[in-house]
Each structure stands twice: as C-alpha cells, then as structure tokens.
PDB file of N, CA and C in Angstrom:
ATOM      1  N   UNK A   1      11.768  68.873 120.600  1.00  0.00           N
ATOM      2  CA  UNK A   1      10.575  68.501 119.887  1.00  0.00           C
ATOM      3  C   UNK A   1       9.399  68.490 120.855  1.00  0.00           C
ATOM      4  N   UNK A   2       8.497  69.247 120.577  1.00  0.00           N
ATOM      5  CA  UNK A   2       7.237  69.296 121.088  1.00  0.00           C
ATOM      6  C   UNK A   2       6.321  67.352 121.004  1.00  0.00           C
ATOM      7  N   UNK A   3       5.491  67.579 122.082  1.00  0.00           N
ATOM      8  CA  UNK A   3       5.234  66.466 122.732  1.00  0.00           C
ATOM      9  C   UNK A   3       3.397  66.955 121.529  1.00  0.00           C
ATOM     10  N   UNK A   4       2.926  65.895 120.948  1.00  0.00           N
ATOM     11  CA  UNK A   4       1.979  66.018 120.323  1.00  0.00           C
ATOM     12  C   UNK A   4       0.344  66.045 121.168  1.00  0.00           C
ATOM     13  N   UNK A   5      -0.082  67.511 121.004  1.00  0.00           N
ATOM     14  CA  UNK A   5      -1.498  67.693 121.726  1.00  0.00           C
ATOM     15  C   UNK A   5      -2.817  66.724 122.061  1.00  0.00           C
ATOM     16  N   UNK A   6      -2.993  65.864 123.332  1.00  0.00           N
ATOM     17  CA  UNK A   6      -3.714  64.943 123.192  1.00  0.00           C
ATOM     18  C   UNK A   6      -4.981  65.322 123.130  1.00  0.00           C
ATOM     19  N   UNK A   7      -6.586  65.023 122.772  1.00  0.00           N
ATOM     20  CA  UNK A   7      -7.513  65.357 122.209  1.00  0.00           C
ATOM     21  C   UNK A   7      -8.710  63.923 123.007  1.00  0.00           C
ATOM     22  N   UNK A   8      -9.592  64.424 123.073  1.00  0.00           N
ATOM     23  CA  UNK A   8     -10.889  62.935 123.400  1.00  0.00           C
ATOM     24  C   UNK A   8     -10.559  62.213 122.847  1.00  0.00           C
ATOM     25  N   UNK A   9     -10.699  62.201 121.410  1.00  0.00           N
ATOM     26  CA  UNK A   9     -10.223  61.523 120.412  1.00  0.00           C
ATOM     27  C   UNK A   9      -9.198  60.455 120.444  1.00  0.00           C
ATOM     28  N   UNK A  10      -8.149  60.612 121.109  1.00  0.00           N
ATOM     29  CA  UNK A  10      -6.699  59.693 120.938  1.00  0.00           C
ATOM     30  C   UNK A  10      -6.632  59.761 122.424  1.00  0.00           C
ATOM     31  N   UNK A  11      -7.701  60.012 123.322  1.00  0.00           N
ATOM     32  CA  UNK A  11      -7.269  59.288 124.641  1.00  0.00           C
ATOM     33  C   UNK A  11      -8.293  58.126 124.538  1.00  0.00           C
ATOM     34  N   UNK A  12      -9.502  57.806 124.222  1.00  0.00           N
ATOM     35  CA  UNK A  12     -10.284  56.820 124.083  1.00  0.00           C
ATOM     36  C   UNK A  12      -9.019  55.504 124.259  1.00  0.00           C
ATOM     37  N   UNK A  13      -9.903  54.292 124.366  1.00  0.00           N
ATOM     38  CA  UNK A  13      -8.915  52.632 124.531  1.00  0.00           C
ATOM     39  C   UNK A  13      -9.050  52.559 123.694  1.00  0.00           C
ATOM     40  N   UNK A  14      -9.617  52.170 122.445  1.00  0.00           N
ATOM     41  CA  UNK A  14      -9.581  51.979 120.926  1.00  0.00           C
ATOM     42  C   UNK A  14      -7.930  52.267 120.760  1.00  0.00           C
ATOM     43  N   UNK A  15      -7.358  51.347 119.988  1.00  0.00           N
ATOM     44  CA  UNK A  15      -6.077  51.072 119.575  1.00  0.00           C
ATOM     45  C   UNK A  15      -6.187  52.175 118.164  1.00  0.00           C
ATOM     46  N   UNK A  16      -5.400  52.481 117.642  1.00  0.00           N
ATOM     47  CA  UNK A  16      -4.994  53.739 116.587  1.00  0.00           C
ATOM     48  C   UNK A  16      -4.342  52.700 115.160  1.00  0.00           C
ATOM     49  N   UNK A  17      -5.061  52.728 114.728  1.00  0.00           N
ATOM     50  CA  UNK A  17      -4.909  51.946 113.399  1.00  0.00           C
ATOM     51  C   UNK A  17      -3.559  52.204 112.463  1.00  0.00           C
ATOM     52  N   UNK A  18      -3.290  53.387 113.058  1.00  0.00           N
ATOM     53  CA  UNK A  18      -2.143  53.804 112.467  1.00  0.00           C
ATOM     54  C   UNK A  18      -0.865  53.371 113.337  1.00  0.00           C
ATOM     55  N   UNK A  19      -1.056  53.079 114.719  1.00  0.00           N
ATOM     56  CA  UNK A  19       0.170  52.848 115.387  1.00  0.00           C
ATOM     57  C   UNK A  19       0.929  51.256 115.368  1.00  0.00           C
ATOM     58  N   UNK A  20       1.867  51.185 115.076  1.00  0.00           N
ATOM     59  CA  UNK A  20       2.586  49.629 114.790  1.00  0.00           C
ATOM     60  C   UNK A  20       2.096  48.985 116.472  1.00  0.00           C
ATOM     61  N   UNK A  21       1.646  47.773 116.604  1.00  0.00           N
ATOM     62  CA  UNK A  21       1.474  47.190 117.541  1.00  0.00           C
ATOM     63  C   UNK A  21       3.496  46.536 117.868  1.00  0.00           C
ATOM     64  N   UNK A  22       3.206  46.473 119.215  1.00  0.00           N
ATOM     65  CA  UNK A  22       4.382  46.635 119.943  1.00  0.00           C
ATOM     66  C   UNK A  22       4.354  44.962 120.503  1.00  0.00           C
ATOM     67  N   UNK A  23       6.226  44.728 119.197  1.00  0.00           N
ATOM     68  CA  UNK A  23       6.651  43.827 119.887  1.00  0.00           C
ATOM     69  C   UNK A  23       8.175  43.379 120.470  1.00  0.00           C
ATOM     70  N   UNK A  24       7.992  42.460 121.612  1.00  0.00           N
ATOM     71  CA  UNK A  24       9.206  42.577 121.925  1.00  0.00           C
ATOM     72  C   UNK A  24      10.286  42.252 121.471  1.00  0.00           C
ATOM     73  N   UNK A  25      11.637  42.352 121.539  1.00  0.00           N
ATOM     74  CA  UNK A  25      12.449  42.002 120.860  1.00  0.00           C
ATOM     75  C   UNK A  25      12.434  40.717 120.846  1.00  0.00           C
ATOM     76  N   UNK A  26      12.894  40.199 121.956  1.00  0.00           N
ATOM     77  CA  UNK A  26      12.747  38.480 121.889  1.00  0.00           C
ATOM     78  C   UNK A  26      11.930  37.764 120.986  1.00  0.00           C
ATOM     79  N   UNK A  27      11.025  38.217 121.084  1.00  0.00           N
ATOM     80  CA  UNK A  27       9.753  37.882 119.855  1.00  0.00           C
ATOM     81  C   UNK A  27       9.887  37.941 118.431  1.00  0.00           C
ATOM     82  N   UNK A  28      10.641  38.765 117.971  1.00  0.00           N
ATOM     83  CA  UNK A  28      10.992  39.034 116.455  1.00  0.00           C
ATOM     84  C   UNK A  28      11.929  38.413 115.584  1.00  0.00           C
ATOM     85  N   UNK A  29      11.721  37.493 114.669  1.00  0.00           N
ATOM     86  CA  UNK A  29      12.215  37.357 113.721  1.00  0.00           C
ATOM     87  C   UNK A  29      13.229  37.923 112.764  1.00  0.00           C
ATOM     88  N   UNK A  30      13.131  39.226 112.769  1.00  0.00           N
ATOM     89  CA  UNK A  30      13.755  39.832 112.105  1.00  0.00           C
ATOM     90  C   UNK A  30      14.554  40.842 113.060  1.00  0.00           C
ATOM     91  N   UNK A  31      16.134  41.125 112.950  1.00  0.00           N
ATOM     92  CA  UNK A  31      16.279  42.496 113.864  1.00  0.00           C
ATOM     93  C   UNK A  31      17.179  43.166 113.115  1.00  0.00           C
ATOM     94  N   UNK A  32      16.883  44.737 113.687  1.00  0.00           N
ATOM     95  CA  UNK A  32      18.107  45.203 112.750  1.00  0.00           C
ATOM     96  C   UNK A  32      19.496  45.707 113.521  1.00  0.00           C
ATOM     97  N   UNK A  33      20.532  46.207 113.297  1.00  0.00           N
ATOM     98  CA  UNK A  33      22.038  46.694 113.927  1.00  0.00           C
ATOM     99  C   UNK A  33      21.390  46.538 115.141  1.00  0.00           C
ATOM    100  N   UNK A  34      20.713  47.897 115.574  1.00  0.00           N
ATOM    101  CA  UNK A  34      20.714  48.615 117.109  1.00  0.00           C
ATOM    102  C   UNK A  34      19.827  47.638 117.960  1.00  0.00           C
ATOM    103  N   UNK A  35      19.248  46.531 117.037  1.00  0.00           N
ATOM    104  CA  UNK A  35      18.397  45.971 118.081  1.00  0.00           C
ATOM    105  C   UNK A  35      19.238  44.872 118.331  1.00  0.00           C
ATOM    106  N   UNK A  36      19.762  44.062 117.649  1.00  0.00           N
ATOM    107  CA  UNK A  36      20.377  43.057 117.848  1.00  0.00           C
ATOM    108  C   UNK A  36      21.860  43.684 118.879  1.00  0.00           C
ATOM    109  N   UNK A  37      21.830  44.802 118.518  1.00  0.00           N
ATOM    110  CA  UNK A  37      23.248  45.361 119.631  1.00  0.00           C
ATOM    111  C   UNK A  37      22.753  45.472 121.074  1.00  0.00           C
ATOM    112  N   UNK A  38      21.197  45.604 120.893  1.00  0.00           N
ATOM    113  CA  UNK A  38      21.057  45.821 122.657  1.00  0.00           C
ATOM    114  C   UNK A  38      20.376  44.660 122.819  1.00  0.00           C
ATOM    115  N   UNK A  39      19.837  43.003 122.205  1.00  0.00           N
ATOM    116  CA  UNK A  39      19.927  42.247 123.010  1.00  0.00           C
ATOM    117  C   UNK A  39      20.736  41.518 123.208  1.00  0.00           C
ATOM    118  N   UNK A  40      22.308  41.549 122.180  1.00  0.00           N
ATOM    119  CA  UNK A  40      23.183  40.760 122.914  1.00  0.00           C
ATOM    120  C   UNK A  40      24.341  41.775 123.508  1.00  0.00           C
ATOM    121  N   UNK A  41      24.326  43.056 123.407  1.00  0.00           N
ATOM    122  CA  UNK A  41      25.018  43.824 124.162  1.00  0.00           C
ATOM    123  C   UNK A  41      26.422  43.851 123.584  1.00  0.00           C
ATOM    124  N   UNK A  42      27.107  43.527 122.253  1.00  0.00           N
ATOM    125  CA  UNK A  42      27.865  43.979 121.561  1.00  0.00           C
ATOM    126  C   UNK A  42      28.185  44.868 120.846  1.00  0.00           C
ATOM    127  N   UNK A  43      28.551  46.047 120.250  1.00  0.00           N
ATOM    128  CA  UNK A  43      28.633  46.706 119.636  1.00  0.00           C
ATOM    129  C   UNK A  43      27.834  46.657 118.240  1.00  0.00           C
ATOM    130  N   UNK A  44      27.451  47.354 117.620  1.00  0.00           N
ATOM    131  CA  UNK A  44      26.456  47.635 116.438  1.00  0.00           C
ATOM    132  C   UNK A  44      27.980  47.478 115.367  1.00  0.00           C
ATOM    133  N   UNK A  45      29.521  48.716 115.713  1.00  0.00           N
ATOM    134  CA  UNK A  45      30.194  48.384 115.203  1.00  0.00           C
ATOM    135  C   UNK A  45      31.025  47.048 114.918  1.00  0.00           C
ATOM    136  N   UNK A  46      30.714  46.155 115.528  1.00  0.00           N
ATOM    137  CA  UNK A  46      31.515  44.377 115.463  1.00  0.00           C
ATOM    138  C   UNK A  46      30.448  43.837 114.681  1.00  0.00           C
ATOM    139  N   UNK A  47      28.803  44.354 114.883  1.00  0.00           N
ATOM    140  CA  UNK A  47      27.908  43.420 114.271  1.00  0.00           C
ATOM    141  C   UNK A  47      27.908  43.413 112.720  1.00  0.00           C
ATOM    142  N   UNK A  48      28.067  45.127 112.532  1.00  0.00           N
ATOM    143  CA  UNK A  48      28.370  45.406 110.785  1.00  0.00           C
ATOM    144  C   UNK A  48      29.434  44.632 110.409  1.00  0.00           C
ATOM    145  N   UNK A  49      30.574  44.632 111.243  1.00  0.00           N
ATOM    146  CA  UNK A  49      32.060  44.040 110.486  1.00  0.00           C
ATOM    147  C   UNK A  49      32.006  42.798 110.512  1.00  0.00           C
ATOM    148  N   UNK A  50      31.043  41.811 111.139  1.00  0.00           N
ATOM    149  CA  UNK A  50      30.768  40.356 110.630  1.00  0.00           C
ATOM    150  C   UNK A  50      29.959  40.255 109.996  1.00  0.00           C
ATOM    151  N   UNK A  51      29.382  40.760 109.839  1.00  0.00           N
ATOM    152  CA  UNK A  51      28.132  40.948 108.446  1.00  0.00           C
ATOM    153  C   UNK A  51      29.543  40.962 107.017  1.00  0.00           C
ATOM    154  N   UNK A  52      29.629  41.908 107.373  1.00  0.00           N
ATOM    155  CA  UNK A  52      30.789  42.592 106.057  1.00  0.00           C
ATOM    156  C   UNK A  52      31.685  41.684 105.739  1.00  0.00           C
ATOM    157  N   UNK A  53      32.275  40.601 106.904  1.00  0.00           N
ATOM    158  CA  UNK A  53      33.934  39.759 106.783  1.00  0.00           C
ATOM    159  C   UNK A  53      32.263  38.306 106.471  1.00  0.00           C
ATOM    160  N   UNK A  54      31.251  38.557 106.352  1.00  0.00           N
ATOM    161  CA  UNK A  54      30.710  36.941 106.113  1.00  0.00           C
ATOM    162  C   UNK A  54      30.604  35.816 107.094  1.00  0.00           C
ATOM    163  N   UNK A  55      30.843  36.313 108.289  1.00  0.00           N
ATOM    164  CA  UNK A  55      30.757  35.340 109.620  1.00  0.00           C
ATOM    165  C   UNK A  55      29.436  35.441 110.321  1.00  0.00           C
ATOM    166  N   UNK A  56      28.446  36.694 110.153  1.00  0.00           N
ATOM    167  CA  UNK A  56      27.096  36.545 110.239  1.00  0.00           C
ATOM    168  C   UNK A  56      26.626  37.164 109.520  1.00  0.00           C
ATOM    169  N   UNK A  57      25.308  36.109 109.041  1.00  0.00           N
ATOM    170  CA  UNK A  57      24.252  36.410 107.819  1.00  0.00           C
ATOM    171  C   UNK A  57      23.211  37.304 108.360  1.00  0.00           C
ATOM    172  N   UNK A  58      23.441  38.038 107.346  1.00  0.00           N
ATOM    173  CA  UNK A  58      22.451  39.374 106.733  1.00  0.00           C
ATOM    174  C   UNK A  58      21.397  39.334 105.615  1.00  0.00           C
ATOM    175  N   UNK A  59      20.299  39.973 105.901  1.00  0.00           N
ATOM    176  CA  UNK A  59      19.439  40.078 104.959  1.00  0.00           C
ATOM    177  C   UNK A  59      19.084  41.298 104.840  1.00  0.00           C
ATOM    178  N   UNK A  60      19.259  41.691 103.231  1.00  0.00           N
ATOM    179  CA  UNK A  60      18.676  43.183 102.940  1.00  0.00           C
ATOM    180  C   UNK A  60      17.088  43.020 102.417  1.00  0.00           C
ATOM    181  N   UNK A  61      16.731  44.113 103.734  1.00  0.00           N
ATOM    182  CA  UNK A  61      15.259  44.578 103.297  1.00  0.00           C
ATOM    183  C   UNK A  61      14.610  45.590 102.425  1.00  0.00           C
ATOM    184  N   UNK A  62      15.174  45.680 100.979  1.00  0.00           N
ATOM    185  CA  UNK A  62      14.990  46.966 100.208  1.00  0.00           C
ATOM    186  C   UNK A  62      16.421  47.417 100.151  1.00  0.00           C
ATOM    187  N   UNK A  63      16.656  48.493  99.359  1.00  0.00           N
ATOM    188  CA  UNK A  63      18.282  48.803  99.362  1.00  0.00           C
ATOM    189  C   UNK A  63      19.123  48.924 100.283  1.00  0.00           C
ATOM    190  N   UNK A  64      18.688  49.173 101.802  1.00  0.00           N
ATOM    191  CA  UNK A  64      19.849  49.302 102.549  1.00  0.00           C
ATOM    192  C   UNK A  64      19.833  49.285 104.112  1.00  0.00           C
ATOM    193  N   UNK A  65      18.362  48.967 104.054  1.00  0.00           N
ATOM    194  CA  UNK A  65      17.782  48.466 105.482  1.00  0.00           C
ATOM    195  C   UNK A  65      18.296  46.537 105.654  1.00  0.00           C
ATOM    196  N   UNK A  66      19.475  46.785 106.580  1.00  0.00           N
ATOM    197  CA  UNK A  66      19.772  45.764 106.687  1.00  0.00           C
ATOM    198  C   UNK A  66      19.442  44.893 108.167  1.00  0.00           C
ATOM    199  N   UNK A  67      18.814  43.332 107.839  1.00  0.00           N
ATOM    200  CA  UNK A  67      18.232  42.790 108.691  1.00  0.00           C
ATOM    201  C   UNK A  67      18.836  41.395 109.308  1.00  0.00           C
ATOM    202  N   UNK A  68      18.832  41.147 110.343  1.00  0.00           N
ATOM    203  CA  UNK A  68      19.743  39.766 110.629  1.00  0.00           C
ATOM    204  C   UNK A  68      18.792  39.032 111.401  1.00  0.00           C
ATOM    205  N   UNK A  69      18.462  37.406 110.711  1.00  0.00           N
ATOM    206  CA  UNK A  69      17.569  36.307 111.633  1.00  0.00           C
ATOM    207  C   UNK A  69      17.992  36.659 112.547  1.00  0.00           C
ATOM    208  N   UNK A  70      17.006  36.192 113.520  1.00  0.00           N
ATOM    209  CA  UNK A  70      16.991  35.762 114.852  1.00  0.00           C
ATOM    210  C   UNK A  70      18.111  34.339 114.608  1.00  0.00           C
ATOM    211  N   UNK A  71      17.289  33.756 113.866  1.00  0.00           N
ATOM    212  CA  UNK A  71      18.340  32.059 113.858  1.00  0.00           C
ATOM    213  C   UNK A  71      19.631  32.676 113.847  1.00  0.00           C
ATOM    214  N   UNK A  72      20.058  33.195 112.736  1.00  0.00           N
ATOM    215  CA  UNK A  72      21.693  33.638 112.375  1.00  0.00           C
ATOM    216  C   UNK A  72      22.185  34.043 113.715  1.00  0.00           C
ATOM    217  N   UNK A  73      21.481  35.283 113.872  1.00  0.00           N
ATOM    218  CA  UNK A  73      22.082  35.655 115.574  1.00  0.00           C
ATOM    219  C   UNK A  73      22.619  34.520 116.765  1.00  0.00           C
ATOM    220  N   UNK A  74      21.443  33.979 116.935  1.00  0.00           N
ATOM    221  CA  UNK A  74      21.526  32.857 117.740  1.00  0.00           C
ATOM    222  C   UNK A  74      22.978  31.914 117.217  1.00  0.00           C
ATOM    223  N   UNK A  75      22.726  32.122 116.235  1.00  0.00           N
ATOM    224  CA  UNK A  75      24.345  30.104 115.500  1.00  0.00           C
ATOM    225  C   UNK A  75      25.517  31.155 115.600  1.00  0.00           C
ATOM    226  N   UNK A  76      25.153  32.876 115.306  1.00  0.00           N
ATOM    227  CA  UNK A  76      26.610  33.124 115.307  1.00  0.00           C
ATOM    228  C   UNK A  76      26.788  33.638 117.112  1.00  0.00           C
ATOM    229  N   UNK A  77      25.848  33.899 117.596  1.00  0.00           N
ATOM    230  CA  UNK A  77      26.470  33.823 119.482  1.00  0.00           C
ATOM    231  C   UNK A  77      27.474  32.221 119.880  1.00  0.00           C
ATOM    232  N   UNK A  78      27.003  31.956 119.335  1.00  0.00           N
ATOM    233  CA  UNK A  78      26.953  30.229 119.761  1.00  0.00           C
ATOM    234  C   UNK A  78      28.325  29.594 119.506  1.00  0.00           C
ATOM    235  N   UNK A  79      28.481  30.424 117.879  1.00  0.00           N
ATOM    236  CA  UNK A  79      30.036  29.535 117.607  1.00  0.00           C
ATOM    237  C   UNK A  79      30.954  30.578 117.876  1.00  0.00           C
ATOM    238  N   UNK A  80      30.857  31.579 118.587  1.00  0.00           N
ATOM    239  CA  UNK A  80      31.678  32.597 119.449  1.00  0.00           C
ATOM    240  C   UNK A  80      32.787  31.866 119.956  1.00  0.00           C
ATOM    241  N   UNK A  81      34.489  32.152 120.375  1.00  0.00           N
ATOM    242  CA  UNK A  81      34.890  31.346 121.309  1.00  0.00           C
ATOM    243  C   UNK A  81      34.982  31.193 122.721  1.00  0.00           C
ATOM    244  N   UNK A  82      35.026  30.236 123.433  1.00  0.00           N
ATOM    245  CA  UNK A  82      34.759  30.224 124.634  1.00  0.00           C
ATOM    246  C   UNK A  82      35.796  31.042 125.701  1.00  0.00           C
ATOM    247  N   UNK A  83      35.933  31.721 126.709  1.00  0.00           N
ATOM    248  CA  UNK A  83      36.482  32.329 126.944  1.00  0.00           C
ATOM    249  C   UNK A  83      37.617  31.101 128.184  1.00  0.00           C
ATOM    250  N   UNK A  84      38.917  30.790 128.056  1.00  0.00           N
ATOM    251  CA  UNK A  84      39.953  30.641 128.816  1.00  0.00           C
ATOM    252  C   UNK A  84      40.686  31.208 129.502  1.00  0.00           C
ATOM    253  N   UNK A  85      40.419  31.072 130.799  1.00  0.00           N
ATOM    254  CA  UNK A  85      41.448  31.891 131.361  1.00  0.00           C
ATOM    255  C   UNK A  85      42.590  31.155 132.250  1.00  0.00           C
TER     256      UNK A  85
END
C-alpha cells in the first residue's frame, strides 16, 4: 500500500478534523480483543473464550463489535489464580 502524498495543506500544525485524536490505552474505558490482548499480554484467543464461558463481561457495540470495561478487565485479572509453586 502506497504511503498517501503529503501536500502544504496537511503538513501545516492545525490538527485534521477528520483524524481520531490519539488515546492511550491505559486511558480508555472501553477496549476491544486486540487491545485488551496487548495490555495484559494474554491471548485474544482465552479473552474470547471467557467472554463466551461468562467469566468476563462483554459489551456489544452494534452487532458485533465487541467491547470489554476497563473495570471488567481489571476484577477479571484480579480474580485470576495465584500462581503456586
């Protein structure tokens, strides 16, 4: 994929009304599979299958964009079990 031709225009500092302002993950409320997989570094596949078995809560955003609190994330890291060795 070609890299899009920059112009006076879209090098100016003026922010682009069209571009989503950028935030960090930590910051968000809402995350979806791949984000919540890379800030706690589990698989995207374990995150769907507790969604699915009901051990962490999901929220659908429209038919199939699926979204998980920050809170949920957080209570279901938490009641994880502790590791014994």
């Amino acid at each position: 994929m070609t890299k899009p031709k920059r112009t006076s225009a879209s090098e100016n500092n003026a922010a682009d009304p069209k571009e989503k302002p950028y935030v960090p993950i930590t910051d968000r409320p809402l995350l979806g599979v791949p984000e919540a997989e890379a800030l706690t570094g589990i698989p995207a596949k374990i995150i769907r299958a507790q969604v699915r078995n009901g051990l962490l809560k999901a929220r659908m955003a429209g038919s199939t964009t699926m979204r998980i609190r920050r809170a949920d994330l957080d209570a279901w890291l938490d009641a994880l079990p502790a590791w014994h060795a």
